[in-house]
C-alpha atoms as a PDB file:
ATOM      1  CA  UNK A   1      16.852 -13.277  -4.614  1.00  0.00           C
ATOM      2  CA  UNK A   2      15.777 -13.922  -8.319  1.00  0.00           C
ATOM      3  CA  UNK A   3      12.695 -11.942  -9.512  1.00  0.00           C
ATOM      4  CA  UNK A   4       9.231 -13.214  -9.683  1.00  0.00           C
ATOM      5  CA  UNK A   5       8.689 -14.713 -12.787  1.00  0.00           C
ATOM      6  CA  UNK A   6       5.013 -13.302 -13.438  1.00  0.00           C
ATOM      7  CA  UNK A   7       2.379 -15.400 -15.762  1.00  0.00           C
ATOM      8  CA  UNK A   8       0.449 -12.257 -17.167  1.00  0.00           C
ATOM      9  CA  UNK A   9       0.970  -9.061 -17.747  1.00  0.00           C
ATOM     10  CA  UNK A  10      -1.513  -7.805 -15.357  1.00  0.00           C
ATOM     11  CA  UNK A  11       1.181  -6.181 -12.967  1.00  0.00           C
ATOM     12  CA  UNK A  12       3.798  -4.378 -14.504  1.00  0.00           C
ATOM     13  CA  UNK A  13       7.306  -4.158 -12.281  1.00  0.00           C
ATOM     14  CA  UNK A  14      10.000  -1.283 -12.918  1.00  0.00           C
ATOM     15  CA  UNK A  15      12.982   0.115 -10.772  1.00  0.00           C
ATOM     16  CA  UNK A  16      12.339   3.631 -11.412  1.00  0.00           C
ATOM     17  CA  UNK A  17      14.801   4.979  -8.802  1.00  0.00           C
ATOM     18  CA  UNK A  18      17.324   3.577  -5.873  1.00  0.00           C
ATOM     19  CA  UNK A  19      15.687   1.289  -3.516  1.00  0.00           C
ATOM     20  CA  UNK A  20      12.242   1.858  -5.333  1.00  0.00           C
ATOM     21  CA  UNK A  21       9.928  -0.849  -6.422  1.00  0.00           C
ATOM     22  CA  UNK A  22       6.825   0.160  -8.626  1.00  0.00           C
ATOM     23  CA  UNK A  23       4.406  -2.264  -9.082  1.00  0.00           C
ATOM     24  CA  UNK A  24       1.238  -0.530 -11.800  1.00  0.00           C
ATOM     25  CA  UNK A  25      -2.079  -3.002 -11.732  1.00  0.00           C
ATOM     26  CA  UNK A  26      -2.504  -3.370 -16.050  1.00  0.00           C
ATOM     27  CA  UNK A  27      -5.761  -4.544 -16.749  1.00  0.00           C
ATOM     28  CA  UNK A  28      -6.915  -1.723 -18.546  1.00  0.00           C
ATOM     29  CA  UNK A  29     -10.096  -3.568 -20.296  1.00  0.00           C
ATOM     30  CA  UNK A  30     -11.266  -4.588 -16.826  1.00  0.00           C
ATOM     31  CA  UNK A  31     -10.677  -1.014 -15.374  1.00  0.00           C
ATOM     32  CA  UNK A  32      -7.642  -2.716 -13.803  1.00  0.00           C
ATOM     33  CA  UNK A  33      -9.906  -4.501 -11.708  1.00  0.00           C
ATOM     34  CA  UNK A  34      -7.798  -7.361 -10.285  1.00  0.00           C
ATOM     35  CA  UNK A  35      -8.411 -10.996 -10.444  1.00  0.00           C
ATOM     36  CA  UNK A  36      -7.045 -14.671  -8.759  1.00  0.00           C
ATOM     37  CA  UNK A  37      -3.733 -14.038 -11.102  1.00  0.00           C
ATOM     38  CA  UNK A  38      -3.123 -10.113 -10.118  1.00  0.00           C
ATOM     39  CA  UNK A  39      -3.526 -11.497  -6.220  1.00  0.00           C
ATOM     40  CA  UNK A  40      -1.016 -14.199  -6.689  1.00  0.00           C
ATOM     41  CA  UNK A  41       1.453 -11.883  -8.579  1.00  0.00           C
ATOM     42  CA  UNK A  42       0.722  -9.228  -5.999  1.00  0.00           C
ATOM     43  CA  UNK A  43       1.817 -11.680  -2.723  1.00  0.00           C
ATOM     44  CA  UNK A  44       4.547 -13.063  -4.936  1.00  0.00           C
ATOM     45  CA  UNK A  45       6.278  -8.828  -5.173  1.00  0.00           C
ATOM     46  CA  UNK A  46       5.389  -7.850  -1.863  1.00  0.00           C
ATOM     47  CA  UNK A  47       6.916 -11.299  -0.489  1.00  0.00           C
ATOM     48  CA  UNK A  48      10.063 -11.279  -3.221  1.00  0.00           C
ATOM     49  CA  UNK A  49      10.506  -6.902  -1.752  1.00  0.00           C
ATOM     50  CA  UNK A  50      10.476  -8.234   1.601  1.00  0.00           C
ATOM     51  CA  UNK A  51      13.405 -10.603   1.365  1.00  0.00           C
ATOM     52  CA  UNK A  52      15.288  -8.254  -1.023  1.00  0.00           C
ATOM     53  CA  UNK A  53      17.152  -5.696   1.027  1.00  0.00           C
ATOM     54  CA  UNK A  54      18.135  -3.366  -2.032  1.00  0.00           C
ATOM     55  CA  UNK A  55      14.629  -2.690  -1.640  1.00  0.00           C
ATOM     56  CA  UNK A  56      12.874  -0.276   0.927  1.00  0.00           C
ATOM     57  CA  UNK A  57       9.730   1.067  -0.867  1.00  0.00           C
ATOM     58  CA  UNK A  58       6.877   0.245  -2.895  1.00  0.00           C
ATOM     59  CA  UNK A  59       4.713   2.319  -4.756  1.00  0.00           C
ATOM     60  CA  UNK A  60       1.767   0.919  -5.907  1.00  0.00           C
ATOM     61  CA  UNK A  61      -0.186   2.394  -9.079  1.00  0.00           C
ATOM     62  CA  UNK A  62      -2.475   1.647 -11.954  1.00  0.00           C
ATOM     63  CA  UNK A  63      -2.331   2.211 -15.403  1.00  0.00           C
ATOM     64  CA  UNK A  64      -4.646   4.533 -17.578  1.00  0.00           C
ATOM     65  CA  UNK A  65      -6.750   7.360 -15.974  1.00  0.00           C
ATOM     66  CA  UNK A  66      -7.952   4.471 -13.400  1.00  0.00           C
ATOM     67  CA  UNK A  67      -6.081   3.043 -10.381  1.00  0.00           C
ATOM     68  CA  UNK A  68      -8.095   0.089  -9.335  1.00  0.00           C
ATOM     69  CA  UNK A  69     -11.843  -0.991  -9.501  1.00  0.00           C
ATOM     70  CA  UNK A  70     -11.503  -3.421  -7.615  1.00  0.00           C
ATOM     71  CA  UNK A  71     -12.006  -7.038  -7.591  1.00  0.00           C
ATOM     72  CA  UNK A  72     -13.323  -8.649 -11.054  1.00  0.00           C
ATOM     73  CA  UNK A  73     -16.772  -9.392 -10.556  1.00  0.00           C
ATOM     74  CA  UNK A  74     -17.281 -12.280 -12.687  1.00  0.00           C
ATOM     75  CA  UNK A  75     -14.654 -13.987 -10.439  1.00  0.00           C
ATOM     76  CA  UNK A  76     -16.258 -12.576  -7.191  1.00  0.00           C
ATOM     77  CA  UNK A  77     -19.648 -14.128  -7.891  1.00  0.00           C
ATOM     78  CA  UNK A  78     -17.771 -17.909  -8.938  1.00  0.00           C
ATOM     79  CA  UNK A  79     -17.585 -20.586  -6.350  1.00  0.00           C
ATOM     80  CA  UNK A  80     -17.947 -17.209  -3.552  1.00  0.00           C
ATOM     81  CA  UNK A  81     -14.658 -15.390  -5.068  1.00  0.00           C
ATOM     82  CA  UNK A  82     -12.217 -17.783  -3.028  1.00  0.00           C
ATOM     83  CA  UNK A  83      -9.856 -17.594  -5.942  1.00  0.00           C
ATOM     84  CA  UNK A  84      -9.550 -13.813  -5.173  1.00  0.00           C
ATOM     85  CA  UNK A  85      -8.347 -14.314  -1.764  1.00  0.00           C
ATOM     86  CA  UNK A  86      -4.996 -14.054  -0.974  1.00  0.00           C
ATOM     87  CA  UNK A  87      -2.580 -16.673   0.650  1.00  0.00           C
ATOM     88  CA  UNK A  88      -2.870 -15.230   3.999  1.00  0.00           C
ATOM     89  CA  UNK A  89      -7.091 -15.229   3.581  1.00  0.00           C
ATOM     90  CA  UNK A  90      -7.827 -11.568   2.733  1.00  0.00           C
ATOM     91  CA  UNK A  91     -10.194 -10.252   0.791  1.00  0.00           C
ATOM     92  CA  UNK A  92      -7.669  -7.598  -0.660  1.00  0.00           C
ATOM     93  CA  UNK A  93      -4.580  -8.725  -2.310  1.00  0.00           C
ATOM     94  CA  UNK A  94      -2.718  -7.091   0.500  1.00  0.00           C
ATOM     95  CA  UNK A  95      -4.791  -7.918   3.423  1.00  0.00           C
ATOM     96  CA  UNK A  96      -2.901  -9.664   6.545  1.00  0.00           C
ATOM     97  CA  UNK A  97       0.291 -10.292   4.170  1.00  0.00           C
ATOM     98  CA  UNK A  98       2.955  -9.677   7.053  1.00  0.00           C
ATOM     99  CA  UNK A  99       5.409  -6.803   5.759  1.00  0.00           C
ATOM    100  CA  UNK A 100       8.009  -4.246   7.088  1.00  0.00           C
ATOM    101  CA  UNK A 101       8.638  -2.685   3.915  1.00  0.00           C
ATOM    102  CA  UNK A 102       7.627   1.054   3.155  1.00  0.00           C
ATOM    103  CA  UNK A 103       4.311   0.722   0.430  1.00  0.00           C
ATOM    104  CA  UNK A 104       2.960   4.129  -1.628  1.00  0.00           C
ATOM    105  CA  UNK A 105      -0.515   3.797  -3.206  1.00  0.00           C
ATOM    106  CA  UNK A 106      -0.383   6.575  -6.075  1.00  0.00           C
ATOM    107  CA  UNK A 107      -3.941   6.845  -7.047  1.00  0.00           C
ATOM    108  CA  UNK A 108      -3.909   7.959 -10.434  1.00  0.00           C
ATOM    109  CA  UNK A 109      -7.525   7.462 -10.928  1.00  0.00           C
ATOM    110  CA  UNK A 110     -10.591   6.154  -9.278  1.00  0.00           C
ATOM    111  CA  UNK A 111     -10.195   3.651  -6.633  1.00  0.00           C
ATOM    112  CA  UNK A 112     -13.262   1.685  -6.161  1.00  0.00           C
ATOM    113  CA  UNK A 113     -14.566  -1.158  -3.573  1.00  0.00           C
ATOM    114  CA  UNK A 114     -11.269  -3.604  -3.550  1.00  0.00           C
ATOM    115  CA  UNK A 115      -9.420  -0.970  -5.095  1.00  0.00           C
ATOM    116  CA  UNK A 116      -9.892   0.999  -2.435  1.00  0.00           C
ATOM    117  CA  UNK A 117      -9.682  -1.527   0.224  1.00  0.00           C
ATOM    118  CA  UNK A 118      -6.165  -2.379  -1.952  1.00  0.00           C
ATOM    119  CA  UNK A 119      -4.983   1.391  -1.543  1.00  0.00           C
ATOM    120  CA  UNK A 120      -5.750   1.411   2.616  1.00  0.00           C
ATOM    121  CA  UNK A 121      -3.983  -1.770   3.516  1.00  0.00           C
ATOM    122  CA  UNK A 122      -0.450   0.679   2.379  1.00  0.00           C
ATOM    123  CA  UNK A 123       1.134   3.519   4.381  1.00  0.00           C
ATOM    124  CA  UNK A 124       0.401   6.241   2.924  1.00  0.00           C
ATOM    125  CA  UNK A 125      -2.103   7.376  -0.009  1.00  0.00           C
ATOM    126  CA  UNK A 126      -1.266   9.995  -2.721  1.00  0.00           C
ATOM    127  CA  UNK A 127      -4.296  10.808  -4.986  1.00  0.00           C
ATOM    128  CA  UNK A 128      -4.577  12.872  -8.300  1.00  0.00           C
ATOM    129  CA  UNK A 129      -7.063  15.537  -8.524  1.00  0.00           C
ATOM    130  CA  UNK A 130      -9.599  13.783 -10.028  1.00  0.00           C
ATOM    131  CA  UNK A 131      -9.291  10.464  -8.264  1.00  0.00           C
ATOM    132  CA  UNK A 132     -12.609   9.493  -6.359  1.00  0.00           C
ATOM    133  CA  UNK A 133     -13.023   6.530  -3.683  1.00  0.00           C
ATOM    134  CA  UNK A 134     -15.924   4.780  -3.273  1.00  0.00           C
ATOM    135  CA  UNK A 135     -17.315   1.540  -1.706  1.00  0.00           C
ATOM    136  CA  UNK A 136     -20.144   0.036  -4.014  1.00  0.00           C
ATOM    137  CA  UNK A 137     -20.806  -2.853  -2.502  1.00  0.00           C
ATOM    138  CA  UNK A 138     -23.802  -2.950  -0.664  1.00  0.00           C
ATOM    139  CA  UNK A 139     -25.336  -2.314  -4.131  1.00  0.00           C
ATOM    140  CA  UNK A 140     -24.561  -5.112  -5.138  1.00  0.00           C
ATOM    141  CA  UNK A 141     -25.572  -7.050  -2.152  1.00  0.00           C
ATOM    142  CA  UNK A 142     -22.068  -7.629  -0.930  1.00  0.00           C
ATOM    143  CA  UNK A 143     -20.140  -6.311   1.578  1.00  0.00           C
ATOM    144  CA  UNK A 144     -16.824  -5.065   1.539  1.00  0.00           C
ATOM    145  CA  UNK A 145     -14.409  -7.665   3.801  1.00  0.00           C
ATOM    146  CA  UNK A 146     -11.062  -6.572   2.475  1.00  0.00           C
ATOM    147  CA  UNK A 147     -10.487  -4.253   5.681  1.00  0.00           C
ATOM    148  CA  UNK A 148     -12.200  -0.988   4.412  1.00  0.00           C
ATOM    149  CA  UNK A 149     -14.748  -1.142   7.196  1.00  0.00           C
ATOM    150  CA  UNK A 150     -11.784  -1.802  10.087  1.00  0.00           C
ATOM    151  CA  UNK A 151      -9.903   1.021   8.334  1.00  0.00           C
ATOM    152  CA  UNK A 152     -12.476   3.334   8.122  1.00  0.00           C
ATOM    153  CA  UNK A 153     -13.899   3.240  11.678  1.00  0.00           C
ATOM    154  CA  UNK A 154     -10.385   3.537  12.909  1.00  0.00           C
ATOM    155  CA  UNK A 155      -9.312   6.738  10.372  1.00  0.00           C
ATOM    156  CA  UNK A 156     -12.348   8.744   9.553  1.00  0.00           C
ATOM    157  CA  UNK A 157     -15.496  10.265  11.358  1.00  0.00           C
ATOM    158  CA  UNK A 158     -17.742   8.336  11.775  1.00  0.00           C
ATOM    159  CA  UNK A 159     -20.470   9.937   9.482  1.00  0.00           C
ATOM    160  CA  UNK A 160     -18.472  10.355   6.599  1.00  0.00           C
ATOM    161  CA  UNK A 161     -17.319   6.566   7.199  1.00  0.00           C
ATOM    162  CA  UNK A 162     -21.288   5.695   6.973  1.00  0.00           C
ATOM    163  CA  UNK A 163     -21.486   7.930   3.800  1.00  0.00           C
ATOM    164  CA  UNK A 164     -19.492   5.522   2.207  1.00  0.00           C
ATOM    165  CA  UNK A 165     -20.289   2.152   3.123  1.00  0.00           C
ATOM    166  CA  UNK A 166     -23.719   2.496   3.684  1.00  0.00           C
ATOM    167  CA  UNK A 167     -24.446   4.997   1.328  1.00  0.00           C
ATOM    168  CA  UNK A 168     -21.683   3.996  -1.124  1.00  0.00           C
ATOM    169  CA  UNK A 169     -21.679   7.664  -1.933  1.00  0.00           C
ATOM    170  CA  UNK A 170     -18.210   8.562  -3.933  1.00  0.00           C
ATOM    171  CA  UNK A 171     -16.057  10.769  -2.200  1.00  0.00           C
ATOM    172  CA  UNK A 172     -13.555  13.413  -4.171  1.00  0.00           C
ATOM    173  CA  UNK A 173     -10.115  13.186  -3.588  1.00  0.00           C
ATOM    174  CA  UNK A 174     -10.201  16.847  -1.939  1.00  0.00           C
ATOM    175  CA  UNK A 175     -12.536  15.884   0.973  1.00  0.00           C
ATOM    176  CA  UNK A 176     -10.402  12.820   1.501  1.00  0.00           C
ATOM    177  CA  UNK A 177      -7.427  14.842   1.919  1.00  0.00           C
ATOM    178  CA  UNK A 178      -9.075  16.789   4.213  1.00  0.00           C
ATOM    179  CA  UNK A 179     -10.564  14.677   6.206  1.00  0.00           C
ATOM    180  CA  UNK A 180      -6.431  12.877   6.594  1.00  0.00           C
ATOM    181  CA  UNK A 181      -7.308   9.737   4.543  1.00  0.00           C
ATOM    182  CA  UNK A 182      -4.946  11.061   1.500  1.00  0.00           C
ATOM    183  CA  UNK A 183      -1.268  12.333   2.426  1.00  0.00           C
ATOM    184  CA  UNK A 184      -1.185  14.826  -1.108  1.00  0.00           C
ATOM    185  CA  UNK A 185      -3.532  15.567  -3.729  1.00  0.00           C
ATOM    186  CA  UNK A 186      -1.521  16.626  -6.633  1.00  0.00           C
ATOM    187  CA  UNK A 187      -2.471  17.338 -10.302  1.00  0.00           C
ATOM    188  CA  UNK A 188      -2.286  14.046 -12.064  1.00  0.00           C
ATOM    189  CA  UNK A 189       1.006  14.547 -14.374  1.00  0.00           C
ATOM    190  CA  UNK A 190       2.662  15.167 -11.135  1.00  0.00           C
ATOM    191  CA  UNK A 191       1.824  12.336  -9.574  1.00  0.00           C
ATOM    192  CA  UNK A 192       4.175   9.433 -10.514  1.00  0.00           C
ATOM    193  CA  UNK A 193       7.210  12.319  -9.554  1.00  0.00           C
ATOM    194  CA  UNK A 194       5.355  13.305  -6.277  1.00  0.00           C
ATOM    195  CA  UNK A 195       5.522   9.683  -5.701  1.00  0.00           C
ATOM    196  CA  UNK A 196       9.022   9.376  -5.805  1.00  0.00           C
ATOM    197  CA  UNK A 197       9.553  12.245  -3.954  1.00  0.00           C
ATOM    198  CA  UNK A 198       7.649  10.616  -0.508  1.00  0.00           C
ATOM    199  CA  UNK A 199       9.851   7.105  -1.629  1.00  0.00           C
ATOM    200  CA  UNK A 200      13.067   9.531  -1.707  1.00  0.00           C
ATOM    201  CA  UNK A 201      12.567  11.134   1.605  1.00  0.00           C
ATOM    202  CA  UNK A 202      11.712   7.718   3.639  1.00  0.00           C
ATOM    203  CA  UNK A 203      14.642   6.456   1.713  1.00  0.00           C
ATOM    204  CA  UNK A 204      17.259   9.147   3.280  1.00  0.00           C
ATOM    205  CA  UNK A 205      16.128   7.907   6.903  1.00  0.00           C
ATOM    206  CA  UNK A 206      17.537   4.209   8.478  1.00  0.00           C
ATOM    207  CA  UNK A 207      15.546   1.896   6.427  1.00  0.00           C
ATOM    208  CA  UNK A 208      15.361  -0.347   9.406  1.00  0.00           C
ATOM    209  CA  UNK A 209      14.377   2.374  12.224  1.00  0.00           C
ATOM    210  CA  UNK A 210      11.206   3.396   9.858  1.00  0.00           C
ATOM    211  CA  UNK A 211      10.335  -0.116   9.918  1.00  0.00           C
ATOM    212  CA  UNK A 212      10.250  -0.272  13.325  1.00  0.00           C
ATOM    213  CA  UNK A 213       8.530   3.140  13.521  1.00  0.00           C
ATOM    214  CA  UNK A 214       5.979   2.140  11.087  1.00  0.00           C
ATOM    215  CA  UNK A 215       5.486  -0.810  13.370  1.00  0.00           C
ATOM    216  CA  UNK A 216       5.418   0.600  16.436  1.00  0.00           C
ATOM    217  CA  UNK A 217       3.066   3.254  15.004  1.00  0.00           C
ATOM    218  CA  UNK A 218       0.145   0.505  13.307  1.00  0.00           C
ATOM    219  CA  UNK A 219       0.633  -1.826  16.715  1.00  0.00           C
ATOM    220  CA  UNK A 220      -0.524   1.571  18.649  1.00  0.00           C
ATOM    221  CA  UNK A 221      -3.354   2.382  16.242  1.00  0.00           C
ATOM    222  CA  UNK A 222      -4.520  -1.314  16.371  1.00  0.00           C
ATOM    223  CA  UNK A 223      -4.540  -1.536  20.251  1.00  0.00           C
ATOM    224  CA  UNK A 224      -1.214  -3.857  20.389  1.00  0.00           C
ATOM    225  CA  UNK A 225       1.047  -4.578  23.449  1.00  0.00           C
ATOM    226  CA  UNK A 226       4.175  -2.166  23.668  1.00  0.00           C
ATOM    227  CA  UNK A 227       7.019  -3.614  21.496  1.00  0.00           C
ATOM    228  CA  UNK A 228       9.502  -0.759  21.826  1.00  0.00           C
ATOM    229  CA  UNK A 229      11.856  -2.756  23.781  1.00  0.00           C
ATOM    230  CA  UNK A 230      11.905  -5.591  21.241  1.00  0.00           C
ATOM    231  CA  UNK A 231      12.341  -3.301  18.379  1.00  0.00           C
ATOM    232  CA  UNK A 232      15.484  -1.202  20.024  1.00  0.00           C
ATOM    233  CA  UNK A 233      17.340  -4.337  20.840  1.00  0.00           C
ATOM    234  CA  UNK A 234      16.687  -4.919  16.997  1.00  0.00           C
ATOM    235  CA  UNK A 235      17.901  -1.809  16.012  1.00  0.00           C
ATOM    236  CA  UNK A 236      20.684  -2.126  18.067  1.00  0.00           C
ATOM    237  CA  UNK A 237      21.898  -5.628  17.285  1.00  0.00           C
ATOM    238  CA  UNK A 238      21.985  -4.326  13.496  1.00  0.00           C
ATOM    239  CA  UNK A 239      24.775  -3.057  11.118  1.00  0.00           C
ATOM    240  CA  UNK A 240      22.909   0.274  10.368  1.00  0.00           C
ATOM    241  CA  UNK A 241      23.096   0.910  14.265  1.00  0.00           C
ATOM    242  CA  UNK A 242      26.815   0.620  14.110  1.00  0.00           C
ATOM    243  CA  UNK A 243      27.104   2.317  11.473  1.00  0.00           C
ATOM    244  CA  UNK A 244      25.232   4.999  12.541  1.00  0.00           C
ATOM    245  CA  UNK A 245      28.193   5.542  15.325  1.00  0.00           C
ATOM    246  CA  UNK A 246      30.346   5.677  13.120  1.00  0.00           C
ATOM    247  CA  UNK A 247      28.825   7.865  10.749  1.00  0.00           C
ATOM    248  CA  UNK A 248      28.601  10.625  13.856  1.00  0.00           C
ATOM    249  CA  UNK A 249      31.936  10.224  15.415  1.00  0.00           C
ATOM    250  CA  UNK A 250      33.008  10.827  11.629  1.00  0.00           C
ATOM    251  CA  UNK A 251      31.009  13.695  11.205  1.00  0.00           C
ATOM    252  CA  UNK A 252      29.414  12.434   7.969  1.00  0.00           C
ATOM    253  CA  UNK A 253      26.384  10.847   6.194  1.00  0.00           C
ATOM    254  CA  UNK A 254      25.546   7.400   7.400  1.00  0.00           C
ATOM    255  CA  UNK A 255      25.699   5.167   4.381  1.00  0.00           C
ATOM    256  CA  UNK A 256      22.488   2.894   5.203  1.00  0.00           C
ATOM    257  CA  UNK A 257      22.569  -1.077   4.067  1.00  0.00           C
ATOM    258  CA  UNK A 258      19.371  -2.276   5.901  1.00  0.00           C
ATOM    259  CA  UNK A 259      20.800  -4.876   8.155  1.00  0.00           C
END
């Protein structure tokens, strides 16, 4: 599948290891804050990743000592920010943009209101030290409808949830490992290898059975019927699972294609 042929430089794409896709939000006069071009090049990678079956993970990341602060304003407050919403009708880029792929948001900075909503809508959240989260909207009279509020209630207590979306107090990236929001807080020159570390260990596994495990998983958390069933006779009607047969009755590595 040929690449997406971007319009801006806003998102910057590089392969930096086997089956990897990073994707670093560049707009670093607008504290990478994205706008109705970053969203459209955003759905056009994750949708481009999805069909291309050399690829299995996505790490998302920002350039500059700041990972995302969210959406641009200026655009926000223009005809109600409808150019900021994606083409599914989310708030953040990502929101309800069906996907099986693996996605890594490496927080090399502060991740503020969309930014943060941007950086819960993946799988798993690394942070550097110094990264802070915060939701700032209701001081600014808005409120934040990118999914941080479902996300929240769903993966933190309850008072620190409060603490910041009604308080829109910032939150260190220390307390939000702690409190299981962040998977690793490393120092922030590790981060881009720590990164690819997490993309190198999902990558070792059957691409397709941590699909399936990733949507079994989020159907469970979101109160979903059971589709185990469905995604076995997947599994099993695949090349991977045949290969996998093979690959024990051989007493060797299975070599994993992702179909």
């Amino acid at each position: 599948m040929p690449l997406p042929s971007p319009a801006s430089r806003m998102l910057l794409a590089d392969f930096p290891q086997q089956h990897v896709l990073r994707l670093t939000l560049h707009r670093p006069d607008a504290r990478n804050a994205y706008n109705a071009q970053m969203v459209n090049e955003l759905a056009q990678w994750l949708a481009w990743s999805e069909q291309e079956i050399a690829i299995r993970t996505v790490i998302l990341t920002g350039s500059g000592t700041v990972f995302c602060s969210g959406a641009d304003l200026q655009e926000a407050f223009t005809g109600g920010g409808k150019g900021l919403r994606n083409s599914a009708g989310g708030w953040s880029p990502l929101q309800h943009l069906p996907r099986r792929k693996i996605w890594i948001a490496a927080l090399n900075g502060h991740a503020y209101g969309g930014g943060l909503e941007l950086a819960l809508s993946c799988d798993f959240i690394l942070a550097a030290e110094q990264a802070k989260i915060a939701l700032p909207e209701v001081q600014h009279g808005l409120l934040p409808l990118g999914g941080a509020i479902e996300q929240l209630a769903k993966r933190l207590p309850v008072a620190l949830a409060r603490q910041l979306l009604l308080a829109a107090e910032p939150l260190s990236a220390a307390r939000a490992l702690a409190a299981g929001l962040f998977s690793q807080v490393v120092p922030q020159e590790q981060l881009p290898e720590a990164a690819l570390a997490l993309a190198a260990r999902l990558n070792r596994n059957a691409p397709l059975a941590v699909q399936a495990c990733n949507a079994l998983l989020q159907a469970a958390i979101d109160g979903l019927p059971d589709r185990s069933d469905a995604e076995l006779r997947q599994l099993q009607a695949s090349d991977d699972y045949q290969e996998s047969l093979l690959a024990r009755s051989e007493r060797r590595q299975p070599n994993w294609q992702g179909r």
